[in-house]
C-alpha atoms as a PDB file:
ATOM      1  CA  UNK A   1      14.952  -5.753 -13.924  1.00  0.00           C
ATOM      2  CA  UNK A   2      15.133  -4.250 -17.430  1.00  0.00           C
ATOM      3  CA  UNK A   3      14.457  -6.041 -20.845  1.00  0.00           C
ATOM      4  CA  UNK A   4      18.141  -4.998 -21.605  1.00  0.00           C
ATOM      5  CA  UNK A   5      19.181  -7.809 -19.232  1.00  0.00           C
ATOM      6  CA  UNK A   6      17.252 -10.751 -21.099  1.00  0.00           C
ATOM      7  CA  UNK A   7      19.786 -13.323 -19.247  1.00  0.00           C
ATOM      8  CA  UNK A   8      19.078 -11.545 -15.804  1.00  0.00           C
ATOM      9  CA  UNK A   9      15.295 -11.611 -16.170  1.00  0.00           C
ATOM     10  CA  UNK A  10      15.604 -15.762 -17.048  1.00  0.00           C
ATOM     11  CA  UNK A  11      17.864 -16.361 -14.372  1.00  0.00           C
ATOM     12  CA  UNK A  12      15.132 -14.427 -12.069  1.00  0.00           C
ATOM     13  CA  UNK A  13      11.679 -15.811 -13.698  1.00  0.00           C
ATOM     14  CA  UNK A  14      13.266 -19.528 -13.251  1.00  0.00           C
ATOM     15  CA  UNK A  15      14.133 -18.631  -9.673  1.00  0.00           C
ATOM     16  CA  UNK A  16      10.968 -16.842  -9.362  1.00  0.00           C
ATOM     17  CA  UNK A  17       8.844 -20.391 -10.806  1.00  0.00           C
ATOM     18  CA  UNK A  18      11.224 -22.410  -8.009  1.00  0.00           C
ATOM     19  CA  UNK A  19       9.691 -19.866  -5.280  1.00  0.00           C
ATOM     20  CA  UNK A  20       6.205 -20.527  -6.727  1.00  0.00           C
ATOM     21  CA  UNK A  21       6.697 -24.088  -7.193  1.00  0.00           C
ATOM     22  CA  UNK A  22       8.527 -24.516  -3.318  1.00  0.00           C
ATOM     23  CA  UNK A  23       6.195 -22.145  -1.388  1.00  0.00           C
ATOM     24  CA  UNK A  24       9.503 -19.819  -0.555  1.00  0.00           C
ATOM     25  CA  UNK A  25       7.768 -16.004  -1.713  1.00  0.00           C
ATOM     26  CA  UNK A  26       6.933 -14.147   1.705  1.00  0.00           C
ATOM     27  CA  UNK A  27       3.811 -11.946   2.186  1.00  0.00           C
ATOM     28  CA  UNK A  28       3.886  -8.559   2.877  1.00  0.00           C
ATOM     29  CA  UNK A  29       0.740  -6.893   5.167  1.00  0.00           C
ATOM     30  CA  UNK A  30       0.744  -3.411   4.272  1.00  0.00           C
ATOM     31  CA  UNK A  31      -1.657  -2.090   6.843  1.00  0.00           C
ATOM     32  CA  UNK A  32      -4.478   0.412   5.274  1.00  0.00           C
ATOM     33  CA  UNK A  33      -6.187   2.852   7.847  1.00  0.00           C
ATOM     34  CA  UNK A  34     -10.080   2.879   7.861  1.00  0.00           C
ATOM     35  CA  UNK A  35     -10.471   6.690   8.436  1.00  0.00           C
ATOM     36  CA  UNK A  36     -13.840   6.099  10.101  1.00  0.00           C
ATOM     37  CA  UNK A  37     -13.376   2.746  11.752  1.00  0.00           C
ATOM     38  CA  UNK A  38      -9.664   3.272  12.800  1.00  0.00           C
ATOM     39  CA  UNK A  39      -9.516   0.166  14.781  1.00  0.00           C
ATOM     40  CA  UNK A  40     -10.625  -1.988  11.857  1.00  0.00           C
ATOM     41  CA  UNK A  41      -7.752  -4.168  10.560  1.00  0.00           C
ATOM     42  CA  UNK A  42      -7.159  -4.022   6.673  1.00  0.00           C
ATOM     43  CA  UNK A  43      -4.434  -5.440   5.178  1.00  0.00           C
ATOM     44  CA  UNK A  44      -3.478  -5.240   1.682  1.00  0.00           C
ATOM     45  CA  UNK A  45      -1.717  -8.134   0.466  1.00  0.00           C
ATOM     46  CA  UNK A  46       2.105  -8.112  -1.627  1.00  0.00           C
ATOM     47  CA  UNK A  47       4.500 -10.397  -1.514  1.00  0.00           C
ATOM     48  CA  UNK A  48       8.394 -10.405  -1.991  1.00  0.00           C
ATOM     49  CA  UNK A  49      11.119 -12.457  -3.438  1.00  0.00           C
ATOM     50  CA  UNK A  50      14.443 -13.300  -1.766  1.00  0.00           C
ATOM     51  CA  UNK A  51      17.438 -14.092  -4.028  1.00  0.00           C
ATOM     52  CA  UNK A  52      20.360 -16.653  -2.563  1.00  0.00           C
ATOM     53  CA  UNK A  53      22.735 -13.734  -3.052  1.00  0.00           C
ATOM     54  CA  UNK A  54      20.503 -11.675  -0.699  1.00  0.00           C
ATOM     55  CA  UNK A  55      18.582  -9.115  -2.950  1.00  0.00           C
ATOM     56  CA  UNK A  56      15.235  -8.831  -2.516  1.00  0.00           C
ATOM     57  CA  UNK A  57      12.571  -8.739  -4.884  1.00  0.00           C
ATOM     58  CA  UNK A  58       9.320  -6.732  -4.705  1.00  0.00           C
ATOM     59  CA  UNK A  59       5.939  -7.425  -5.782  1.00  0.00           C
ATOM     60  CA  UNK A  60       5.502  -4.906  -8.342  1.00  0.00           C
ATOM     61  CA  UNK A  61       8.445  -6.230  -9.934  1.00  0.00           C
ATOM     62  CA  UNK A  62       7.240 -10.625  -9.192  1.00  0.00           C
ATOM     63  CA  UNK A  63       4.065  -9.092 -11.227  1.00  0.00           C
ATOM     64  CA  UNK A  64       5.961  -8.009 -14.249  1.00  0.00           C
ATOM     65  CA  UNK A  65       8.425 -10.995 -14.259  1.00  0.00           C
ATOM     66  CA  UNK A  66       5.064 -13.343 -13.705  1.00  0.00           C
ATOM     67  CA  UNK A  67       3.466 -11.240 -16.868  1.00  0.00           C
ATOM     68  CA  UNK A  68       6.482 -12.433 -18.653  1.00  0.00           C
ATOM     69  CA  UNK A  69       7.098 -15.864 -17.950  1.00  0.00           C
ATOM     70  CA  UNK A  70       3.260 -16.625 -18.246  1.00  0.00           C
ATOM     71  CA  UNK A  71       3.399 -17.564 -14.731  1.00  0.00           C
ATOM     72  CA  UNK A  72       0.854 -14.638 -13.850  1.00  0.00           C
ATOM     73  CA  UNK A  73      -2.015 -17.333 -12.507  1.00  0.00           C
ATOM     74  CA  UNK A  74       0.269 -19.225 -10.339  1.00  0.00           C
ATOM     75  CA  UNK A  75       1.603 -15.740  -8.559  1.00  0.00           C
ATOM     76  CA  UNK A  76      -2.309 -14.510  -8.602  1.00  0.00           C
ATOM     77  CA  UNK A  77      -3.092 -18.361  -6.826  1.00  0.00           C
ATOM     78  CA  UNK A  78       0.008 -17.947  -4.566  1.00  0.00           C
ATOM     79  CA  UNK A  79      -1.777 -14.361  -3.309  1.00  0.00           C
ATOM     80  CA  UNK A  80      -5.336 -16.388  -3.030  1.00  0.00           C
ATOM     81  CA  UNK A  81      -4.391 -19.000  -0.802  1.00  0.00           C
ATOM     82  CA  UNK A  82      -1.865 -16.798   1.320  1.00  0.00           C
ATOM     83  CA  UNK A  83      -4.466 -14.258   1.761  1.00  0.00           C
ATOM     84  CA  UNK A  84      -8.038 -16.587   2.581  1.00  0.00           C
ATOM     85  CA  UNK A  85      -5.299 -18.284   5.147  1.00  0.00           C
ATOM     86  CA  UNK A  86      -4.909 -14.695   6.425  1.00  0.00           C
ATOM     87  CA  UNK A  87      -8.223 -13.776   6.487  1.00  0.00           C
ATOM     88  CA  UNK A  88      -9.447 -16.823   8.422  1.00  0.00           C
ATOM     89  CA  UNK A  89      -6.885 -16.146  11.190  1.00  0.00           C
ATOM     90  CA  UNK A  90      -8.156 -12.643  11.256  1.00  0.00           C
ATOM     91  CA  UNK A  91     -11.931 -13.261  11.298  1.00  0.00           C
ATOM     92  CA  UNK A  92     -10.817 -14.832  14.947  1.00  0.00           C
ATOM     93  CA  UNK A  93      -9.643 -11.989  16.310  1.00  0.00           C
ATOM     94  CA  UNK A  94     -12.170  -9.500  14.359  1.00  0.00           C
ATOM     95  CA  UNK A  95     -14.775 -10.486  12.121  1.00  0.00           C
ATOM     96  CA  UNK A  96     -14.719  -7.235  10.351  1.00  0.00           C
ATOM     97  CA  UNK A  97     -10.933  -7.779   9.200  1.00  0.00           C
ATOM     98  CA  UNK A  98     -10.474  -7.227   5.483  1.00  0.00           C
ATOM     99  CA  UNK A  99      -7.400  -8.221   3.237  1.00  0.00           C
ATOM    100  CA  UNK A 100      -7.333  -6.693  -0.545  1.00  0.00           C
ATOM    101  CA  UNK A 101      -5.627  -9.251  -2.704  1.00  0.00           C
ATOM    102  CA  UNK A 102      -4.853  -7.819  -6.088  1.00  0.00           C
ATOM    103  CA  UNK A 103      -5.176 -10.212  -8.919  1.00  0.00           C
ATOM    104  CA  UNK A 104      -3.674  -9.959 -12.862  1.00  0.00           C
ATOM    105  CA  UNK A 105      -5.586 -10.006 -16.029  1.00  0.00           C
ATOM    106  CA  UNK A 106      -5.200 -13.184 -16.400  1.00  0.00           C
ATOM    107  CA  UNK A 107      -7.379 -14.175 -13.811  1.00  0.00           C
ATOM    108  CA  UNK A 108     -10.220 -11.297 -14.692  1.00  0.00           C
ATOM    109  CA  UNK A 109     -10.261 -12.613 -18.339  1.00  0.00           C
ATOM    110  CA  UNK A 110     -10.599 -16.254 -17.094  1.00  0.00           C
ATOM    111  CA  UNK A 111     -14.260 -17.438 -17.105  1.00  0.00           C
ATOM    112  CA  UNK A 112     -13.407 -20.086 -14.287  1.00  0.00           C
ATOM    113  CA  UNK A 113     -11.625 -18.115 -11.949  1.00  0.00           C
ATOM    114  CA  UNK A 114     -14.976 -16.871 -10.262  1.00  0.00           C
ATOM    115  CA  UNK A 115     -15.510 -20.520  -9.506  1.00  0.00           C
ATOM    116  CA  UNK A 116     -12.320 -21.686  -8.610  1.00  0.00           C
ATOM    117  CA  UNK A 117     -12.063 -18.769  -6.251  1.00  0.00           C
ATOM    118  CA  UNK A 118     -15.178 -19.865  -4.879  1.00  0.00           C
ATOM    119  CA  UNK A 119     -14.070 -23.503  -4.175  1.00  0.00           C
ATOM    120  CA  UNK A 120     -11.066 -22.023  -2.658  1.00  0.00           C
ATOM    121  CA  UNK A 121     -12.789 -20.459  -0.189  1.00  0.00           C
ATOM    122  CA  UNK A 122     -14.104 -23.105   0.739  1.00  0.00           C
ATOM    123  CA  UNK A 123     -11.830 -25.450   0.637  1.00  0.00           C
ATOM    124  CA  UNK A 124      -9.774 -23.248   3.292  1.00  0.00           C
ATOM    125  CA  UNK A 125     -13.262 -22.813   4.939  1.00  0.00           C
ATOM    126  CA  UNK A 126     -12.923 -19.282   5.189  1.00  0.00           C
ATOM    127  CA  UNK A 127     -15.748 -16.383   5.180  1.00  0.00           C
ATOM    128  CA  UNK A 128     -15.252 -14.273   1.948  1.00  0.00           C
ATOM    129  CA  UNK A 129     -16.975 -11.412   3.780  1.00  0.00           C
ATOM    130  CA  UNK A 130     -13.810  -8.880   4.081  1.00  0.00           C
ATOM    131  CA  UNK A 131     -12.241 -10.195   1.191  1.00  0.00           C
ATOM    132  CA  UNK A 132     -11.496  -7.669  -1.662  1.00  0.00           C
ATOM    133  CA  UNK A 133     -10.396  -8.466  -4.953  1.00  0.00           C
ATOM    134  CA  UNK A 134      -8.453  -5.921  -6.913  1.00  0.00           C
ATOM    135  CA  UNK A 135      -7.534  -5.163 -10.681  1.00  0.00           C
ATOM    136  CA  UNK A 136      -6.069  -2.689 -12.204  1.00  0.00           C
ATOM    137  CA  UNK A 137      -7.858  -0.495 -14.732  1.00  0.00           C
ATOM    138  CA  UNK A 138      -5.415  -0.794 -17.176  1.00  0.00           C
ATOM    139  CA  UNK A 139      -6.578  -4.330 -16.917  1.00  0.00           C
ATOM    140  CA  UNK A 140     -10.398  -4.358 -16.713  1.00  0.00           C
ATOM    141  CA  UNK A 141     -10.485  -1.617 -19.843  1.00  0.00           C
ATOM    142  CA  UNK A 142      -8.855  -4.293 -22.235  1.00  0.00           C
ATOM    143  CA  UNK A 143     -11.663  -6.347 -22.632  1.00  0.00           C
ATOM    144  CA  UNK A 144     -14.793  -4.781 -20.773  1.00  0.00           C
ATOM    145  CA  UNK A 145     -17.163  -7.788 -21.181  1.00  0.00           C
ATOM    146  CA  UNK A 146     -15.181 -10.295 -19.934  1.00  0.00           C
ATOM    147  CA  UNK A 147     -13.762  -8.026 -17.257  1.00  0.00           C
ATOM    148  CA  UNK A 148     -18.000  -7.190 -16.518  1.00  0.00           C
ATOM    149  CA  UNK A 149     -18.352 -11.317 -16.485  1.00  0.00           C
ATOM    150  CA  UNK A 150     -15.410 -11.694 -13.688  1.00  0.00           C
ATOM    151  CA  UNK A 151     -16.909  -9.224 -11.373  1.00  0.00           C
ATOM    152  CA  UNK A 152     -20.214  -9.120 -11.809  1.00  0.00           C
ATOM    153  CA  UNK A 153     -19.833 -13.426 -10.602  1.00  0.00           C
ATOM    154  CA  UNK A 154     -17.468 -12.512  -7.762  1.00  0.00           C
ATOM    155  CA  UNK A 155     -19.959 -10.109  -6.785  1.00  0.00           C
ATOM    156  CA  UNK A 156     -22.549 -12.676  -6.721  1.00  0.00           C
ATOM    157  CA  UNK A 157     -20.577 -15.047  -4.303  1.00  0.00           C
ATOM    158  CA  UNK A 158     -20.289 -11.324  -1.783  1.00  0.00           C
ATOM    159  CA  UNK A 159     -17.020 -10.921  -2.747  1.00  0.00           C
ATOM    160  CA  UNK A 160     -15.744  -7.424  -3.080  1.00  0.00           C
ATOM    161  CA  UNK A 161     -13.885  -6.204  -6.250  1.00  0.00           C
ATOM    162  CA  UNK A 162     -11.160  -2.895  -6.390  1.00  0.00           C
ATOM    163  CA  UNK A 163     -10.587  -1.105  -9.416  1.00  0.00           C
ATOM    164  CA  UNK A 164      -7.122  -0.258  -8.843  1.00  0.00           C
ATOM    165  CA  UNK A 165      -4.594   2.515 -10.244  1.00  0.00           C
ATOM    166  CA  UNK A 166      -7.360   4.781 -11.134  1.00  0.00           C
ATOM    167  CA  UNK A 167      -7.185   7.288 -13.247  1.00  0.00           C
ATOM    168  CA  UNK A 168      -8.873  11.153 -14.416  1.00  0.00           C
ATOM    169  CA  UNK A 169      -9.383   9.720 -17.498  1.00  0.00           C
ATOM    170  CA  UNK A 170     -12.611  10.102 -18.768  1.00  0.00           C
ATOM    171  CA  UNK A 171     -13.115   6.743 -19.411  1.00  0.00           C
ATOM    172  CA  UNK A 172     -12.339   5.905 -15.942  1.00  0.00           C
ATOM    173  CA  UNK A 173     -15.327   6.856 -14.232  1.00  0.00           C
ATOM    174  CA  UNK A 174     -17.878   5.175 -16.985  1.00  0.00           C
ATOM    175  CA  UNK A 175     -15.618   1.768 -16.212  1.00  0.00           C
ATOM    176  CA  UNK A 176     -16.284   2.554 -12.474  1.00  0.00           C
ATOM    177  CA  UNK A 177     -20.136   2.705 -13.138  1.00  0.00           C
ATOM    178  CA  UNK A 178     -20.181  -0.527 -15.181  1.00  0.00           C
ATOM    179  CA  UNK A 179     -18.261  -2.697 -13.000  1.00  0.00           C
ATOM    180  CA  UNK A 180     -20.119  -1.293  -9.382  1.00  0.00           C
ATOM    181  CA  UNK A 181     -16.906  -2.402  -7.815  1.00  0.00           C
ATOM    182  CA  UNK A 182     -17.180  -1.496  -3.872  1.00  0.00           C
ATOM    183  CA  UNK A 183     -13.867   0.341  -3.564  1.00  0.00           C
ATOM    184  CA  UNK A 184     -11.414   2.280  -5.617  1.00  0.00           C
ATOM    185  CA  UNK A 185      -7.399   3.142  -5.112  1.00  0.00           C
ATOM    186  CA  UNK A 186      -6.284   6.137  -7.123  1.00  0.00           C
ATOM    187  CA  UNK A 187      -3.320   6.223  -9.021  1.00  0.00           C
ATOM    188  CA  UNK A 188      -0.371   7.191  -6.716  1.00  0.00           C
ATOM    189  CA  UNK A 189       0.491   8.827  -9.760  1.00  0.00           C
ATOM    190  CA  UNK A 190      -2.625  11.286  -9.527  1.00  0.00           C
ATOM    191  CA  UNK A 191      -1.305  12.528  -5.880  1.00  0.00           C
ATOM    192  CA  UNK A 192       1.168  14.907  -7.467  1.00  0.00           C
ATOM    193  CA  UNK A 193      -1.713  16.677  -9.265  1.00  0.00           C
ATOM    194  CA  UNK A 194      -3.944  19.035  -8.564  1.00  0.00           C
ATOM    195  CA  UNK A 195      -5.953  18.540  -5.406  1.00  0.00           C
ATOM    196  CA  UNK A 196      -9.138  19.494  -6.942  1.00  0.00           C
ATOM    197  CA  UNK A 197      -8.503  16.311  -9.395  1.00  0.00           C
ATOM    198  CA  UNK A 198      -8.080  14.080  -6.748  1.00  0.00           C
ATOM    199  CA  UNK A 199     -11.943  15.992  -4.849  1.00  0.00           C
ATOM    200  CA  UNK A 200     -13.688  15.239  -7.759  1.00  0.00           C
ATOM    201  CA  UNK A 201     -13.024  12.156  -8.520  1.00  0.00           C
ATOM    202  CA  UNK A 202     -13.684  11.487  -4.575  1.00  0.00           C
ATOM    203  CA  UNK A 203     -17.166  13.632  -5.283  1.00  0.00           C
ATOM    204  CA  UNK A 204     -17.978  10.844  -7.981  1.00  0.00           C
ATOM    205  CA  UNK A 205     -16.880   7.685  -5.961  1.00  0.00           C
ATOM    206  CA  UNK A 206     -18.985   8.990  -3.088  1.00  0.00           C
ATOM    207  CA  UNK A 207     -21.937   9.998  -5.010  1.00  0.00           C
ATOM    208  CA  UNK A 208     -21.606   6.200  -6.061  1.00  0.00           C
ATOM    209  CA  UNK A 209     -21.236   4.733  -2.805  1.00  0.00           C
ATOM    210  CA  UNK A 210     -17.960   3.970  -3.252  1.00  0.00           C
ATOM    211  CA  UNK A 211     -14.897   3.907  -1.035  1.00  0.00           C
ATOM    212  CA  UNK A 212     -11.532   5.520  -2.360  1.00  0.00           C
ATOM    213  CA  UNK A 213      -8.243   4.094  -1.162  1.00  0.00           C
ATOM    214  CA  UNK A 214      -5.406   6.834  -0.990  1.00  0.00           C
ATOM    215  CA  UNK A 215      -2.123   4.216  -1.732  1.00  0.00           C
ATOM    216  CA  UNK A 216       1.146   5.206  -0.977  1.00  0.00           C
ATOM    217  CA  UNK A 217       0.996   8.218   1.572  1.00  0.00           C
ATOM    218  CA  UNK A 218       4.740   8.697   2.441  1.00  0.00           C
ATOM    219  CA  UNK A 219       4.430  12.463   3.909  1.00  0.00           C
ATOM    220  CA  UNK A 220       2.942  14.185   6.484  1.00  0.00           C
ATOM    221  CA  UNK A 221       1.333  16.547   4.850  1.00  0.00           C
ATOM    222  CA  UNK A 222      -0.737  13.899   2.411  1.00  0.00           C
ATOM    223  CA  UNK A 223      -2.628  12.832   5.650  1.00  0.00           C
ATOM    224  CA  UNK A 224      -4.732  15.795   6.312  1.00  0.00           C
ATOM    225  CA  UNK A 225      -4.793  16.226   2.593  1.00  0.00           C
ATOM    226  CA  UNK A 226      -6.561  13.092   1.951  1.00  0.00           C
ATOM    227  CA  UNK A 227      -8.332  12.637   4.707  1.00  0.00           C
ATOM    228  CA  UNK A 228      -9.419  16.862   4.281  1.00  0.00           C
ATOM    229  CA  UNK A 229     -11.016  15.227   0.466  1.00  0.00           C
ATOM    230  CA  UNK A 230     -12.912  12.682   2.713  1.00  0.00           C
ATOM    231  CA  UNK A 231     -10.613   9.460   1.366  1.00  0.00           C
ATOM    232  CA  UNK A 232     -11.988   6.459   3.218  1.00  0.00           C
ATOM    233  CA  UNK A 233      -8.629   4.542   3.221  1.00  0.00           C
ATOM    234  CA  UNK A 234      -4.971   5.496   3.433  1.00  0.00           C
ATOM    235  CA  UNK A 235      -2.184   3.527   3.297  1.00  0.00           C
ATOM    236  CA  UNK A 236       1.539   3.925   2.399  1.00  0.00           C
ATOM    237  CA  UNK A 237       5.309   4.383   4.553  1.00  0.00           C
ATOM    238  CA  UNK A 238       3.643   7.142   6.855  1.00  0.00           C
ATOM    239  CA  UNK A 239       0.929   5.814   7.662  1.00  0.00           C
ATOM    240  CA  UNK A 240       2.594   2.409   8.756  1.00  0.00           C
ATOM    241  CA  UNK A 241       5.563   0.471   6.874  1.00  0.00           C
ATOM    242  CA  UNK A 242       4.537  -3.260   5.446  1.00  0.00           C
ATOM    243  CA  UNK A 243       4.494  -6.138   8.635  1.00  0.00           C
ATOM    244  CA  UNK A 244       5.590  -9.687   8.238  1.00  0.00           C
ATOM    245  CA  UNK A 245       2.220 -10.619   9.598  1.00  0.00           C
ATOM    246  CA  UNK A 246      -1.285  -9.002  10.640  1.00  0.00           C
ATOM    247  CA  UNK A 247      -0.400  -8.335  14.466  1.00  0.00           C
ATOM    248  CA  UNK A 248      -0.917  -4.350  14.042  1.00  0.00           C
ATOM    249  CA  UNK A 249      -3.696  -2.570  14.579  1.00  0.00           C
ATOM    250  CA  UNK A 250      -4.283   1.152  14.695  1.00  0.00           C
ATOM    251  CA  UNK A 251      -5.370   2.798  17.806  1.00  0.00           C
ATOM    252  CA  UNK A 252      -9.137   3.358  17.896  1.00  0.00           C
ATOM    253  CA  UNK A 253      -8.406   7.225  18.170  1.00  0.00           C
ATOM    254  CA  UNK A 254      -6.455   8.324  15.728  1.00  0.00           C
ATOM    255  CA  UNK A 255      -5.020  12.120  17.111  1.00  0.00           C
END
C-alpha cells in the first residue's frame, strides 16, 4: 500500500468501507504479559482485513487507509464495540481482564466522543474498569487542549487512557505529565537504542506512577532486557503471537 498505487489504495479503501459497512474485519488479541500479575489477561486489540483474492490486510495498514478515506471514526467505532463485547465476556471469567483499544485522532479531537463512548458502554452494559484507551503521541501533541479535553473526560468516566509510540523527545515526557494517562507503550522504534534511553524514560514513568508497555518483543534476549528496566508490560511474537480470540492466558509463574 503505497501512494504510487492511487488505483490500488481505492480499490482497497472501497473494499475496506464494505468490511466496515458488512461487519467482515476480524479482531486480532495480541496477548500483553503483566510482569507482576502474570496470570492477568490483557489483550490489546487490532484487527485485520481479508481481500477475496486472499491477501490479508493488517491493522497498521486499515489505520492509514481509514486516515485516507476519512473513514478513521468508523474503524476507531468498529475497535469500540468489538472490544467492550470482549471485555464483557472477559469480566466473566476474570474481573481484572483488560483490553487496550487504540483509537485515531479523530476521535481524541472530537468533543463528543467521551460521551458517545460512555453511552456505548452502556449500551453493551459492560464495566469500563479494564478498559484502556490508547493514542498515539504523534496524535495527542497536534492539538494539546483538545487532546487534554478527550482524556481528562474519559478519565472522569474511570476509563484508562495510553499514550502510545512514545518517544525520548523532550517534549514527550511534559505531554506525559499533562495528560496523567495511566500507562505508556514506547516506541518499538526506541528498542534499538541505547538501553539507558529506554531506563530513564522507565525512571520517569515510574516516578509518575505510570506503567510502561514494552510492544513488539520478538527476541529472546529483549525479555530479560525489559523486564531487567522494570517494564510492567511486554508484548510482541515472543512473548505470544496474536489469537483469534481471548482463550490464552499466561501461566501464573512465569520461569
Amino acid at each position: 500500500m503505497t501512494h504510487s498505487a492511487p488505483e490500488h489504495n481505492i480499490k482497497l479503501m472501497r473494499l475496506m468501507k464494505q468490511a466496515i459497512d458488512d461487519d467482515l474485519l476480524a479482531p486480532d488479541f495480541h496477548p500483553v504479559l503483566q510482569t507482576r500479575f502474570p496470570d492477568r489477561k490483557t489483550y490489546l486489540l487490532h484487527c485485520h482485513l481479508k481481500t477475496p483474492t486472499g491477501q490479508r490486510i493488517p491493522y497498521k495498514s486499515l489505520r492509514k487507509l481509514a486516515g485516507m478515506s476519512n473513514m478513521a471514526s468508523a474503524l476507531d467505532r468498529w475497535m469500540i464495540k468489538t472490544g467492550l463485547q470482549t471485555l464483557k465476556r472477559m469480566h466473566l471469567e476474570q474481573p481484572e481482564a483488560n483490553i487496550i483499544i487504540p483509537q485515531s485522532i479523530a476521535s481524541l479531537h472530537n468533543p463528543e466522543y467521551p460521551h458517545w463512548l460512555d453511552r456505548q458502554s452502556s449500551r453493551e452494559d459492560v464495566s469500563t474498569r479494564g478498559l484502556v484507551i490508547s493514542f498515539r503521541l504523534s496524535q495527542i501533541a497536534k492539538n494539546l487542549k483538545a487532546s487534554r479535553n478527550c482524556i481528562a473526560a474519559l478519565h472522569q468516566l474511570d476509563i484508562s487512557t495510553m499514550i502510545d509510540s512514545f518517544s525520548e523527545h523532550p517534549a514527550a515526557i511534559k505531554i506525559l505529565k499533562a495528560m496523567s494517562s495511566r500507562y505508556m507503550s514506547v516506541s518499538p522504534g526506541l528498542l534499538g537504542t541505547d538501553d539507558d534511553v529506554i531506563k530513564r524514560i522507565i525512571n520517569v514513568c515510574h516516578r509518575r506512577s505510570v506503567l510502561i508497555l514494552l510492544p513488539d518483543i520478538n527476541r529472546a534476549e529483549d525479555v530479560n532486557l525489559c523486564w531487567s528496566h522494570g517494564a510492567d508490560l511486554l508484548e510482541g511474537s515472543y512473548i505470544h503471537p496474536a489469537t483469534k480470540d481471548t482463550d490464552f492466558a499466561f501461566s501464573p509463574v512465569v520461569v
